[in-house]
C-alpha atoms as a PDB file:
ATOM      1  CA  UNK A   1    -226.784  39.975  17.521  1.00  0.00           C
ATOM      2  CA  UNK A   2    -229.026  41.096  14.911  1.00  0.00           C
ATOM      3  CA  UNK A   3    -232.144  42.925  15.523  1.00  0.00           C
ATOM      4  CA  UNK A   4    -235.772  42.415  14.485  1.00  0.00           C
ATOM      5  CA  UNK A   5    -235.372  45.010  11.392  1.00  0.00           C
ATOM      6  CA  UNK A   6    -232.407  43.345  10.565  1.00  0.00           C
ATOM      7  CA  UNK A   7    -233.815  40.042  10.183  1.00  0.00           C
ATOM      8  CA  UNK A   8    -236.659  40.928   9.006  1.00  0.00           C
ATOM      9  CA  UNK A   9    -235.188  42.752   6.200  1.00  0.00           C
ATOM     10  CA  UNK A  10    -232.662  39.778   5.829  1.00  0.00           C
ATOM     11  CA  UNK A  11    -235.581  37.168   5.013  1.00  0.00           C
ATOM     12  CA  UNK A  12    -236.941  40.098   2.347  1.00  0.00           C
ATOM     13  CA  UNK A  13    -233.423  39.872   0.426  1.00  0.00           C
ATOM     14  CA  UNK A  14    -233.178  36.479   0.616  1.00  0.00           C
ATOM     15  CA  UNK A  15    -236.411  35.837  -1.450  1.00  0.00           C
ATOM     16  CA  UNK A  16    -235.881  38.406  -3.631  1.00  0.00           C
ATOM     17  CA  UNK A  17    -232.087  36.910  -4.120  1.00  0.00           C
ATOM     18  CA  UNK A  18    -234.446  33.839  -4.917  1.00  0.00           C
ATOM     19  CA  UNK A  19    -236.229  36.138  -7.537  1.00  0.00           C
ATOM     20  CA  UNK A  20    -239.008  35.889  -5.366  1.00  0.00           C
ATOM     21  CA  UNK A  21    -240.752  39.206  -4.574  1.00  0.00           C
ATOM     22  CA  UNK A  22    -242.373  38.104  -1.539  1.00  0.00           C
ATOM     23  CA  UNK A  23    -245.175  41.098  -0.886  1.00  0.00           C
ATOM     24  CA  UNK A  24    -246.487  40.156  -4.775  1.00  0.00           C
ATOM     25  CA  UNK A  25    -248.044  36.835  -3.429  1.00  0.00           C
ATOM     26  CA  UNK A  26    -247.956  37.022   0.718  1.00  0.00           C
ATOM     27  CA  UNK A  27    -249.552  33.932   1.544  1.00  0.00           C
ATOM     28  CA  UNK A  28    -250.861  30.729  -0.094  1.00  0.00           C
ATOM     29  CA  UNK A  29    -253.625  28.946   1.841  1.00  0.00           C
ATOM     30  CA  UNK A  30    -254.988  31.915   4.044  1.00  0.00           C
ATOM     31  CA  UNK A  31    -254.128  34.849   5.910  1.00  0.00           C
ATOM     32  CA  UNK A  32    -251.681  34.011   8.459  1.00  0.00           C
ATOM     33  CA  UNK A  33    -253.670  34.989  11.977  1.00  0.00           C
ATOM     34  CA  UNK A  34    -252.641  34.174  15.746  1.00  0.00           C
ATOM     35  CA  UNK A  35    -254.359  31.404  17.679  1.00  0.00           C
ATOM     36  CA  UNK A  36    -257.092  33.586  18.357  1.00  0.00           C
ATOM     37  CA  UNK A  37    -258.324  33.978  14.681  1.00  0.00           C
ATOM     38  CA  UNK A  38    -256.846  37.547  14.385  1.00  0.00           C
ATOM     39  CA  UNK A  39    -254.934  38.418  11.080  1.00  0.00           C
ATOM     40  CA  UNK A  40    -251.747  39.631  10.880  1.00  0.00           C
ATOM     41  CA  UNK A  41    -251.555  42.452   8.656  1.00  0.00           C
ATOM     42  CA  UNK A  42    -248.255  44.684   7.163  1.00  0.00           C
ATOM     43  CA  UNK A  43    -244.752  43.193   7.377  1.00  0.00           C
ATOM     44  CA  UNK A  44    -245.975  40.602   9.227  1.00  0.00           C
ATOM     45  CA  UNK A  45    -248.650  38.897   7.323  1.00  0.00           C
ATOM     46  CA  UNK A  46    -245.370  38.553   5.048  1.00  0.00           C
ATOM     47  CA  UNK A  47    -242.999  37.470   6.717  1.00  0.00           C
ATOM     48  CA  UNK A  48    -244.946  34.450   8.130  1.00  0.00           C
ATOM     49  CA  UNK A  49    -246.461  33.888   4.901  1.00  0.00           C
ATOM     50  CA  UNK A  50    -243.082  32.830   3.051  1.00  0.00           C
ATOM     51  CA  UNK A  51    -242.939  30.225   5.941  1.00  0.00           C
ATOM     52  CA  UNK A  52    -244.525  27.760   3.522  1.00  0.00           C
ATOM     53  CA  UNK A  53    -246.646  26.192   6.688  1.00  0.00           C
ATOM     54  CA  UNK A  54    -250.308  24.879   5.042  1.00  0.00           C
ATOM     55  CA  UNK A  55    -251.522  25.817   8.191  1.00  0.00           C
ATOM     56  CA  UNK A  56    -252.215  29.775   9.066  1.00  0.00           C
ATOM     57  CA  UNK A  57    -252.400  29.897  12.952  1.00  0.00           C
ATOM     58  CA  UNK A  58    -249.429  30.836  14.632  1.00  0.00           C
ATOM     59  CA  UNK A  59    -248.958  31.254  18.424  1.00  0.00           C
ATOM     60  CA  UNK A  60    -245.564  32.170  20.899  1.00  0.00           C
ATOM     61  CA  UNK A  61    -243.783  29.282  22.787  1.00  0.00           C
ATOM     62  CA  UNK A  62    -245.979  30.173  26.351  1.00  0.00           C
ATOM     63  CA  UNK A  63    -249.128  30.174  24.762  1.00  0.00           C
ATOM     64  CA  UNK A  64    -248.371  26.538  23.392  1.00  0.00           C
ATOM     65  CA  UNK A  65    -247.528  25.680  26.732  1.00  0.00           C
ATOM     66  CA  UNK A  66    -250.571  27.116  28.329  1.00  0.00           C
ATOM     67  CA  UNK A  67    -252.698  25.120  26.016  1.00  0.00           C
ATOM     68  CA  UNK A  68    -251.193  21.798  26.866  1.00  0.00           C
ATOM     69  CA  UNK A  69    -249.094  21.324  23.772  1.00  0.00           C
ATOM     70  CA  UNK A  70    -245.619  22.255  23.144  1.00  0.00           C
ATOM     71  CA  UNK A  71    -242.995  23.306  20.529  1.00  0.00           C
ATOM     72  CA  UNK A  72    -240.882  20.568  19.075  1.00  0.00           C
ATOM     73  CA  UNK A  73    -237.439  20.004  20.222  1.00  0.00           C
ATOM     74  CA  UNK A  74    -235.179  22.096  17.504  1.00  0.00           C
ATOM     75  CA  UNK A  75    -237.686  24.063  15.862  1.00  0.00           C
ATOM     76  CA  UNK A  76    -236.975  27.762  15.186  1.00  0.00           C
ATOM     77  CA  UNK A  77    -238.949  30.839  15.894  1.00  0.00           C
ATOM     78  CA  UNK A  78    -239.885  33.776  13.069  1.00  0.00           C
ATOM     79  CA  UNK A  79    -240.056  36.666  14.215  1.00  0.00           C
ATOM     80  CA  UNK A  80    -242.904  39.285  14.179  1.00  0.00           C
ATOM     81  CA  UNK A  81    -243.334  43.428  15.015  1.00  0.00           C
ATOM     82  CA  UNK A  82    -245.684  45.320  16.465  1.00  0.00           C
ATOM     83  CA  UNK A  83    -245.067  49.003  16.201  1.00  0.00           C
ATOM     84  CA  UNK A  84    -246.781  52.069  15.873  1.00  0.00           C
ATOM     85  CA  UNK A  85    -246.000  55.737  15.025  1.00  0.00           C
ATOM     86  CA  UNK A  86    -245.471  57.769  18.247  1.00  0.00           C
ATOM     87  CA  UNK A  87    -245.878  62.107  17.447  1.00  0.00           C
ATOM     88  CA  UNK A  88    -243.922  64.242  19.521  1.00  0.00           C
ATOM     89  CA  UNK A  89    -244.716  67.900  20.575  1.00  0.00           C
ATOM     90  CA  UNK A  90    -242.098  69.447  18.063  1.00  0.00           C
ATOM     91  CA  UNK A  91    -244.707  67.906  15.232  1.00  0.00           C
ATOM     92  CA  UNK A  92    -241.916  65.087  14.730  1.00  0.00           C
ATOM     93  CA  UNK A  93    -242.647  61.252  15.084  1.00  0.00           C
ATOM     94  CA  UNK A  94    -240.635  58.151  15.394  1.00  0.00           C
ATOM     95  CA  UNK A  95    -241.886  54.438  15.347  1.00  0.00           C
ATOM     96  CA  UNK A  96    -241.785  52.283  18.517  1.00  0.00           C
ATOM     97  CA  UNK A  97    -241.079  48.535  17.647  1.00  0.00           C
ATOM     98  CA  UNK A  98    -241.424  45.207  20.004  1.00  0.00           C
ATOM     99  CA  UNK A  99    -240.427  42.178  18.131  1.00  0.00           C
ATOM    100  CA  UNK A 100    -242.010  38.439  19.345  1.00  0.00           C
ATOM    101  CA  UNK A 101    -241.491  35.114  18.177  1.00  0.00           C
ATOM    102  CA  UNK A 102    -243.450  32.951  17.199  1.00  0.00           C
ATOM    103  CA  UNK A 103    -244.303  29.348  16.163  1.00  0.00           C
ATOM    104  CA  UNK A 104    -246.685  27.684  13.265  1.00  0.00           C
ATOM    105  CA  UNK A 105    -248.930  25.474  14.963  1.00  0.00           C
ATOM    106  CA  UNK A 106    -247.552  22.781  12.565  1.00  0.00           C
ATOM    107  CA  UNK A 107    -243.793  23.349  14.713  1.00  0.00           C
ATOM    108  CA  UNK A 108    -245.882  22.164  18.235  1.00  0.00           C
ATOM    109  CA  UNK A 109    -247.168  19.044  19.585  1.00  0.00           C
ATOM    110  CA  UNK A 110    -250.224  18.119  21.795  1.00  0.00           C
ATOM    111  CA  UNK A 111    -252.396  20.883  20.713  1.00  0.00           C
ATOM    112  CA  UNK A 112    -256.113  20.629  20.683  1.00  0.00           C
ATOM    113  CA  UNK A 113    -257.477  22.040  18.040  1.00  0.00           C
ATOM    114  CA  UNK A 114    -259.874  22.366  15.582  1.00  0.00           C
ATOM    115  CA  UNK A 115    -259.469  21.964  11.911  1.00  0.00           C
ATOM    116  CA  UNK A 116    -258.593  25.195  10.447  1.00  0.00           C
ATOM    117  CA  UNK A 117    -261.460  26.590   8.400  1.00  0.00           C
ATOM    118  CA  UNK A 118    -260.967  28.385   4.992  1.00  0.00           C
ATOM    119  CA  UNK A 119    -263.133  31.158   3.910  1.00  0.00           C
ATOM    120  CA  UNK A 120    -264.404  30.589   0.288  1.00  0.00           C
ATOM    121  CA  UNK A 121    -265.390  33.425  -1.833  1.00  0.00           C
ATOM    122  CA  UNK A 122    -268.213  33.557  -4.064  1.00  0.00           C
ATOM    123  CA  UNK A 123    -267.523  36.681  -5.613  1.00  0.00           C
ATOM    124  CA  UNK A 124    -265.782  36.925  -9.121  1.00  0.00           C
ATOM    125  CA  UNK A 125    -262.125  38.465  -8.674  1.00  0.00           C
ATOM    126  CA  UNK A 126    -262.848  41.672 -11.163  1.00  0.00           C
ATOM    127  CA  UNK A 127    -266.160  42.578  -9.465  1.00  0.00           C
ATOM    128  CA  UNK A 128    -264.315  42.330  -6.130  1.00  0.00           C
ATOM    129  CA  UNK A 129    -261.103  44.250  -7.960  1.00  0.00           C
ATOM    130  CA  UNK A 130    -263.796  47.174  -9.043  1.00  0.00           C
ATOM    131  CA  UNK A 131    -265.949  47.478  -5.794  1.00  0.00           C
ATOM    132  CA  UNK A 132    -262.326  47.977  -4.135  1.00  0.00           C
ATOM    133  CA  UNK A 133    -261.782  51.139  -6.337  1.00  0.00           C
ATOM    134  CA  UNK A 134    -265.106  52.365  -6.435  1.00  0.00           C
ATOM    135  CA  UNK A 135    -266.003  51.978  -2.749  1.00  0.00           C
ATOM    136  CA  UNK A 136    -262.792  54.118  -1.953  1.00  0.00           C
ATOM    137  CA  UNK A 137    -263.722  56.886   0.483  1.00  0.00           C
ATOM    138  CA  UNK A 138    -262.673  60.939  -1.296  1.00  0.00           C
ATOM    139  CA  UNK A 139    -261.566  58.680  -4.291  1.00  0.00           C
ATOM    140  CA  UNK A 140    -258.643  60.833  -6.829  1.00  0.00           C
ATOM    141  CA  UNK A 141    -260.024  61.368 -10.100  1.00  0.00           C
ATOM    142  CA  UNK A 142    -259.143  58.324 -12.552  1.00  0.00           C
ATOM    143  CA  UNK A 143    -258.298  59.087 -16.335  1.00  0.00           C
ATOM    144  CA  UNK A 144    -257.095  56.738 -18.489  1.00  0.00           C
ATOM    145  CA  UNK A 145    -255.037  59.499 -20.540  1.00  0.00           C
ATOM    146  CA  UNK A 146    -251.571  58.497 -19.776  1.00  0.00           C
ATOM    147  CA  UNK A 147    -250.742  56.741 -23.099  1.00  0.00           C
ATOM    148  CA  UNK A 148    -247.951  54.720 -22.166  1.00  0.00           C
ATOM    149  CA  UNK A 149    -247.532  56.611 -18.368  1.00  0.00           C
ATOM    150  CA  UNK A 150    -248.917  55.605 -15.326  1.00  0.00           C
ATOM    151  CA  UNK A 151    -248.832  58.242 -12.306  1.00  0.00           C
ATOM    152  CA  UNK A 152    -250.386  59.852  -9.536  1.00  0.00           C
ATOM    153  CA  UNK A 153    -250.569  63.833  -9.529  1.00  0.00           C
ATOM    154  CA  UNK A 154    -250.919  65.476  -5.820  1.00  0.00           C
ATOM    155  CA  UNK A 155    -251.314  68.499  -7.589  1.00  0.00           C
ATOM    156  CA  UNK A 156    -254.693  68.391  -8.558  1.00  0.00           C
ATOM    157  CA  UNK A 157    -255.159  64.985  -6.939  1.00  0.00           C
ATOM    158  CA  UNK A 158    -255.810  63.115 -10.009  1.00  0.00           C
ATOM    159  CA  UNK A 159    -254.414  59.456 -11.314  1.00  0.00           C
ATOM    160  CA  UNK A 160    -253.690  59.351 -14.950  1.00  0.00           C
ATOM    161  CA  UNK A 161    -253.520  55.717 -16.664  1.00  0.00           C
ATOM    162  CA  UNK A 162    -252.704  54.213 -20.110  1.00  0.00           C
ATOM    163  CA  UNK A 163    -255.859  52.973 -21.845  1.00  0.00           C
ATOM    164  CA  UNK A 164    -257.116  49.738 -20.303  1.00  0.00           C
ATOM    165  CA  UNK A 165    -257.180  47.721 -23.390  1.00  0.00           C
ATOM    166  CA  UNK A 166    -253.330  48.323 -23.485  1.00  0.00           C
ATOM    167  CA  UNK A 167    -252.338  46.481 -20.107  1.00  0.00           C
ATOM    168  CA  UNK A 168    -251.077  43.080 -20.612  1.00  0.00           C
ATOM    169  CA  UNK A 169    -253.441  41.239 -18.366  1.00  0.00           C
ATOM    170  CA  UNK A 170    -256.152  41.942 -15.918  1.00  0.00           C
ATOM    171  CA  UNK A 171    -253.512  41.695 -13.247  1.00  0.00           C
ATOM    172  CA  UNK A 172    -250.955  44.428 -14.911  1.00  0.00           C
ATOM    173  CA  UNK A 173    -254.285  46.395 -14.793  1.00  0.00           C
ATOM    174  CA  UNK A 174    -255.246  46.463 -11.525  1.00  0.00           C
ATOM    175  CA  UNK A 175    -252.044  46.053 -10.111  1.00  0.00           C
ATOM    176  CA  UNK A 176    -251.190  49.390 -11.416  1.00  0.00           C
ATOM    177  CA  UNK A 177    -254.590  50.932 -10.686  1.00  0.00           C
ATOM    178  CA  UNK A 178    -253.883  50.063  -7.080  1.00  0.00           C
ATOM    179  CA  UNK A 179    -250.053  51.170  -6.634  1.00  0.00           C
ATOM    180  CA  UNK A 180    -251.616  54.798  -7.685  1.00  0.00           C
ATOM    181  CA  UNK A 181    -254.190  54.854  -5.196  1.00  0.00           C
ATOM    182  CA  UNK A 182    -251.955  53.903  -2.435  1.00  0.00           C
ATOM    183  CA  UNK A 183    -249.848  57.049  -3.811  1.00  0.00           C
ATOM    184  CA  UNK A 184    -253.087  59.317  -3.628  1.00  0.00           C
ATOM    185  CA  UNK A 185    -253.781  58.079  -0.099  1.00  0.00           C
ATOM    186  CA  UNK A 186    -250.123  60.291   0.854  1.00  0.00           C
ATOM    187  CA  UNK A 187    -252.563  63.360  -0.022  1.00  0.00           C
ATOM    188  CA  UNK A 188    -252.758  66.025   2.605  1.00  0.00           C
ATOM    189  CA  UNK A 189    -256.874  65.326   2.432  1.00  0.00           C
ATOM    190  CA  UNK A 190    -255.959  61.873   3.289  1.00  0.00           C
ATOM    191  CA  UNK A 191    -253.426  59.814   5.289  1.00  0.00           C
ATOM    192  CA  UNK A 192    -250.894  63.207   4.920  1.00  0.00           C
ATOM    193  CA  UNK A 193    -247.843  61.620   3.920  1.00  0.00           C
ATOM    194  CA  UNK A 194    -245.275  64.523   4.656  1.00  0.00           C
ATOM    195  CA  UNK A 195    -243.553  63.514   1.620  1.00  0.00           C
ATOM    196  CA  UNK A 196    -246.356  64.545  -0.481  1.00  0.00           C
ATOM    197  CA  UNK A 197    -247.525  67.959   0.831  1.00  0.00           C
ATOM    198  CA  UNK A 198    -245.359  69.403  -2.720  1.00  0.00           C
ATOM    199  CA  UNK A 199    -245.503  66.374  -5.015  1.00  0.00           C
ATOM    200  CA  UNK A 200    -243.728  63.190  -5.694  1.00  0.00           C
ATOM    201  CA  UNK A 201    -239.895  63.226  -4.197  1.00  0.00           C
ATOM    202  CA  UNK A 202    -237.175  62.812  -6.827  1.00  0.00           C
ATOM    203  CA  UNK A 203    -236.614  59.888  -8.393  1.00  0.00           C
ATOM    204  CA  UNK A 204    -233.929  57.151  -6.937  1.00  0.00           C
ATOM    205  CA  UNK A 205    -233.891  59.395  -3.460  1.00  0.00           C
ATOM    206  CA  UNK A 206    -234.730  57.534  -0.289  1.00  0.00           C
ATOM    207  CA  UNK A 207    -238.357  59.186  -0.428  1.00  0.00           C
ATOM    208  CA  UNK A 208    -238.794  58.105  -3.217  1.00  0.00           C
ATOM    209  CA  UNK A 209    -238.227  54.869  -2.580  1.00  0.00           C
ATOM    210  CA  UNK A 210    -239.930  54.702   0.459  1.00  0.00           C
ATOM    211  CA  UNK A 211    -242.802  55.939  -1.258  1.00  0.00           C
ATOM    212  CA  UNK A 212    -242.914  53.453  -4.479  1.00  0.00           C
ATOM    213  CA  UNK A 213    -242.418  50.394  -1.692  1.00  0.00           C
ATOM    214  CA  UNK A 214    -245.571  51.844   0.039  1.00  0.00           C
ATOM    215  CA  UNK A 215    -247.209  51.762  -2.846  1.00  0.00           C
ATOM    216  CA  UNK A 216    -245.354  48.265  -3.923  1.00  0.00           C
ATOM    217  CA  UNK A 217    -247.296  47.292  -0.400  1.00  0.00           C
ATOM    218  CA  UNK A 218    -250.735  48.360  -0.534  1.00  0.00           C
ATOM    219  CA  UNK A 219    -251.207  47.184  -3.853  1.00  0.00           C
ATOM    220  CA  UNK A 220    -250.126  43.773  -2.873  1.00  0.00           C
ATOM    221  CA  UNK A 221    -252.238  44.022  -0.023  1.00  0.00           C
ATOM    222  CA  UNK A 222    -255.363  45.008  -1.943  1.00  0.00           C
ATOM    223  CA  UNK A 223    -254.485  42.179  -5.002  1.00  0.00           C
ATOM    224  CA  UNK A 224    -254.477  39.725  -2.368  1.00  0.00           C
ATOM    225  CA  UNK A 225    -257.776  41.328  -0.727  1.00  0.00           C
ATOM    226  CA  UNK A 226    -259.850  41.256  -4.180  1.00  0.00           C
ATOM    227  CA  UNK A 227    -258.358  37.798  -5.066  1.00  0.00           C
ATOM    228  CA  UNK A 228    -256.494  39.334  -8.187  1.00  0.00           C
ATOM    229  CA  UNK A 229    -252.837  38.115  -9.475  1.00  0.00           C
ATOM    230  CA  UNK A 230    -250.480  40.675  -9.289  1.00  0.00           C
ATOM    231  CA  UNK A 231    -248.766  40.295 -12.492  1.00  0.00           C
ATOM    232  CA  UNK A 232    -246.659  43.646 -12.623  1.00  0.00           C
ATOM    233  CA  UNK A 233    -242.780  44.197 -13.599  1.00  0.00           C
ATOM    234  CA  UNK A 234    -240.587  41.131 -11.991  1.00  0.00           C
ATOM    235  CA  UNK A 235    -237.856  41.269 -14.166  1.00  0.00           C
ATOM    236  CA  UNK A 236    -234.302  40.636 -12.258  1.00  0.00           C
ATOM    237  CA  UNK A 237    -233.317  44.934 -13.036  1.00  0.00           C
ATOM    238  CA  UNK A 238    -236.418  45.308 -11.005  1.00  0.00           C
ATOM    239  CA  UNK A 239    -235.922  42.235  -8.100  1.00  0.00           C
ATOM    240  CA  UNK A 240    -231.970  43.578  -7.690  1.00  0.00           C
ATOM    241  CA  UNK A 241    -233.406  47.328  -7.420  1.00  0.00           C
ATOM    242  CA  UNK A 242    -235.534  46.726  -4.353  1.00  0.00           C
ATOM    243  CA  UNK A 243    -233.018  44.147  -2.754  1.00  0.00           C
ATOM    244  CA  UNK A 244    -230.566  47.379  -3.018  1.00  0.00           C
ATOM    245  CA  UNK A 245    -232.944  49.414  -1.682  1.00  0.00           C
ATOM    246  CA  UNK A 246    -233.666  47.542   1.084  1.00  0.00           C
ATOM    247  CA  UNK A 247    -230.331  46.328   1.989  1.00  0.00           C
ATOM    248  CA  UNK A 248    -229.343  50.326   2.095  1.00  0.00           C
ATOM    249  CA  UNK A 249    -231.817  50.491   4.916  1.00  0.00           C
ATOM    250  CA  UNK A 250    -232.679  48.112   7.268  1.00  0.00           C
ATOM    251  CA  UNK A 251    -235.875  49.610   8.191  1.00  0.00           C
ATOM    252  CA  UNK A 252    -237.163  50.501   5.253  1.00  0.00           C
ATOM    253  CA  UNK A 253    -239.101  47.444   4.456  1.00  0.00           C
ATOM    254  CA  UNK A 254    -240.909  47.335   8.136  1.00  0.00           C
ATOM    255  CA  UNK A 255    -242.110  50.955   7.859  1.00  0.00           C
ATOM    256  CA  UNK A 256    -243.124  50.788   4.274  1.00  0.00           C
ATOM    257  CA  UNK A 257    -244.947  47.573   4.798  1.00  0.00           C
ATOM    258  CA  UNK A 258    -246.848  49.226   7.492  1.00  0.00           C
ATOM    259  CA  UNK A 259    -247.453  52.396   6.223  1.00  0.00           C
ATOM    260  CA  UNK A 260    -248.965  49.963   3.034  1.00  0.00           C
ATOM    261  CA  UNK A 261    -251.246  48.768   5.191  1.00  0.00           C
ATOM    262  CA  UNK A 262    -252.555  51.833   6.326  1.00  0.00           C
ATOM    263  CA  UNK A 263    -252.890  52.937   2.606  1.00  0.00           C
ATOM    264  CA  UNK A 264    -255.117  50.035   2.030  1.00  0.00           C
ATOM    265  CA  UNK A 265    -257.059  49.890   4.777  1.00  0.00           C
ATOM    266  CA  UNK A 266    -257.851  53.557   4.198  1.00  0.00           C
ATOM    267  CA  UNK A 267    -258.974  52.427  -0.035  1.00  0.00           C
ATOM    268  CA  UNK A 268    -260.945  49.433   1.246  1.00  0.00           C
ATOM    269  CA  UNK A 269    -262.749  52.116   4.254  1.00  0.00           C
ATOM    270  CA  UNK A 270    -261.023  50.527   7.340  1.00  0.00           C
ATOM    271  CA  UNK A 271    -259.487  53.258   8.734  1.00  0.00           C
END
C-alpha cells in the first residue's frame, strides 16, 4: 500500500505528465484552509489546491460528523502531511511525517455553514511584488549585472540579475528575483541550509536539485503571496526534468515544498 510521500509525489507527476506544473499556480479561488479558517501552507496548500473544489475549507471525515453533516457515500479522501524537522544530538536531523485525510466541504452533506468569504486586495500586484523584496529581513545584495545569468552567490552573499528591461514579462521578472532569494535564505546568516555552508552543490546532483525545487517553491509561494503570475520556463525539457527528479525520490517534493515555505516565510518576515 502506498504511503503518504508516495502519493503525494504521485499526484505531483501526474500534473506535470499533464504539463501542468502544479506549485506555479497552487490554488484558484483562495488559499485552501481547514474548517477553522487556518491556511495550509507547503506541500499541502498544493496538493489540495489541484483538487479543483471552488470552495477552500477542507475538514477530516470525524469533524464532518461532529458538526452534524457527513461525507457523501463514495467520495475519496486527499491526503495531507504534517511534519517537522526533528535534530538529534550527533548534529543530524530527520523529518517526522503524519499523513491525514481529508475532505472538501463540497464532498459532505448537512453542514452548516457560512458562505465562504474571499479576501480582496486593494493593492497593485508590483507594489505588493516590491514591498516583498524590500521588506526582506538581512536582504543579499541585488545587482542587475548578470547579462544574460541569473544566480545567487553564498560567497559574498550577493544575487546577480540580467537587466530588468531584458525579462520577458513582469512575471519572468519577479519570478526569478524570488527563486534567488529563496537560494540566499540557505545562507549560514539565515535559515543555514547545510548545503550551502561552501556554495551551490553541483549541477544535476540530488542537492542540487533539492535546492532549485526549494527555490522552485518559495518563489511560487511568494508569486502567489504578492498576486504576481509566475510566468518562468514551462517548456516540456523543463516539465519532464522535474517529473524525473521527483519520481527518483519520493520524498523529495514533500521536503522541498516545506523547506519552500520556510524560505518564504523567512523573505516575507514570518519566521
Amino acid at each position: 500500500m502506498p504511503n503518504a510521500y508516495e502519493i503525494i509525489t504521485d499526484k505531483i507527476i501526474a500534473a506535470l505528465d499533464q504539463g501542468i506544473i502544479p506549485w506555479r499556480k497552487p490554488w484558484t479561488v483562495s488559499r485552501p484552509q481547514n474548517i477553522d479558517g487556518r491556511p495550509y501552507s507547503g506541500i499541502n496548500a498544493i496538493i489540495l489546491g489541484m483538487s479543483g473544489y471552488s470552495d477552500s475549507r477542507w475538514l477530516t471525515y470525524r469533524r464532518a460528523s461532529k458538526m452534524g453533516g457527513h461525507v457523501r457515500k463514495g467520495e475519496k479522501a486527499t491526503p495531507i502531511v504534517f511534519w517537522r524537522e526533528i535534530d538529534k544530538d550527533d548534529g543530524d536531523s530527520f523529518w517526522m511525517l503524519r499523513y491525514y485525510s481529508v475532505f472538501n466541504v463540497q464532498q459532505c452533506e448537512g453542514l452548516e455553514l457560512a458562505g465562504l468569504e474571499i479576501p480582496e486586495s486593494d493593492e497593485d500586484p508590483i507594489s505588493s511584488a516590491e514591498n516583498i523584496i524590500s521588506g526582506m529581513p538581512d536582504r543579499p545584495s541585488i545587482l542587475h549585472d548578470g547579462e544574460d545569468q541569473a544566480y545567487y552567490r553564498p560567497s559574498n552573499d550577493s544575487i546577480h540579475l540580467p537587466a530588468r528591461t531584458s525579462f520577458h514579462s513582469t512575471g519572468d521578472y519577479y519570478g526569478t528575483v524570488y527563486h534567488e532569494l529563496a537560494h540566499a535564505t540557505g545562507h549560514a546568516s539565515r535559515l543555514n541550509r547545510l548545503e550551502m555552508e561552501t556554495g551551490i552543490a553541483a549541477f544535476g546532483s540530488p542537492t542540487y536539485s533539492k535546492e532549485e525545487l526549494v527555490a522552485e517553491f518559495g518563489a511560487a509561494f511568494l508569486c502567489h503571496e504578492s498576486g504576481i503570475e509566475n510566468t518562468l520556463d514551462s517548456s516540456t525539457a523543463y516539465i519532464q526534468g522535474w517529473s524525473k527528479a521527483i519520481g527518483r525520490n519520493k520524498r523529495l517534493v514533500v521536503h522541498a515544498a516545506a523547506l519552500g515555505q520556510k524560505a518564504a516565510n523567512y523573505i516575507t518576515g514570518i519566521g
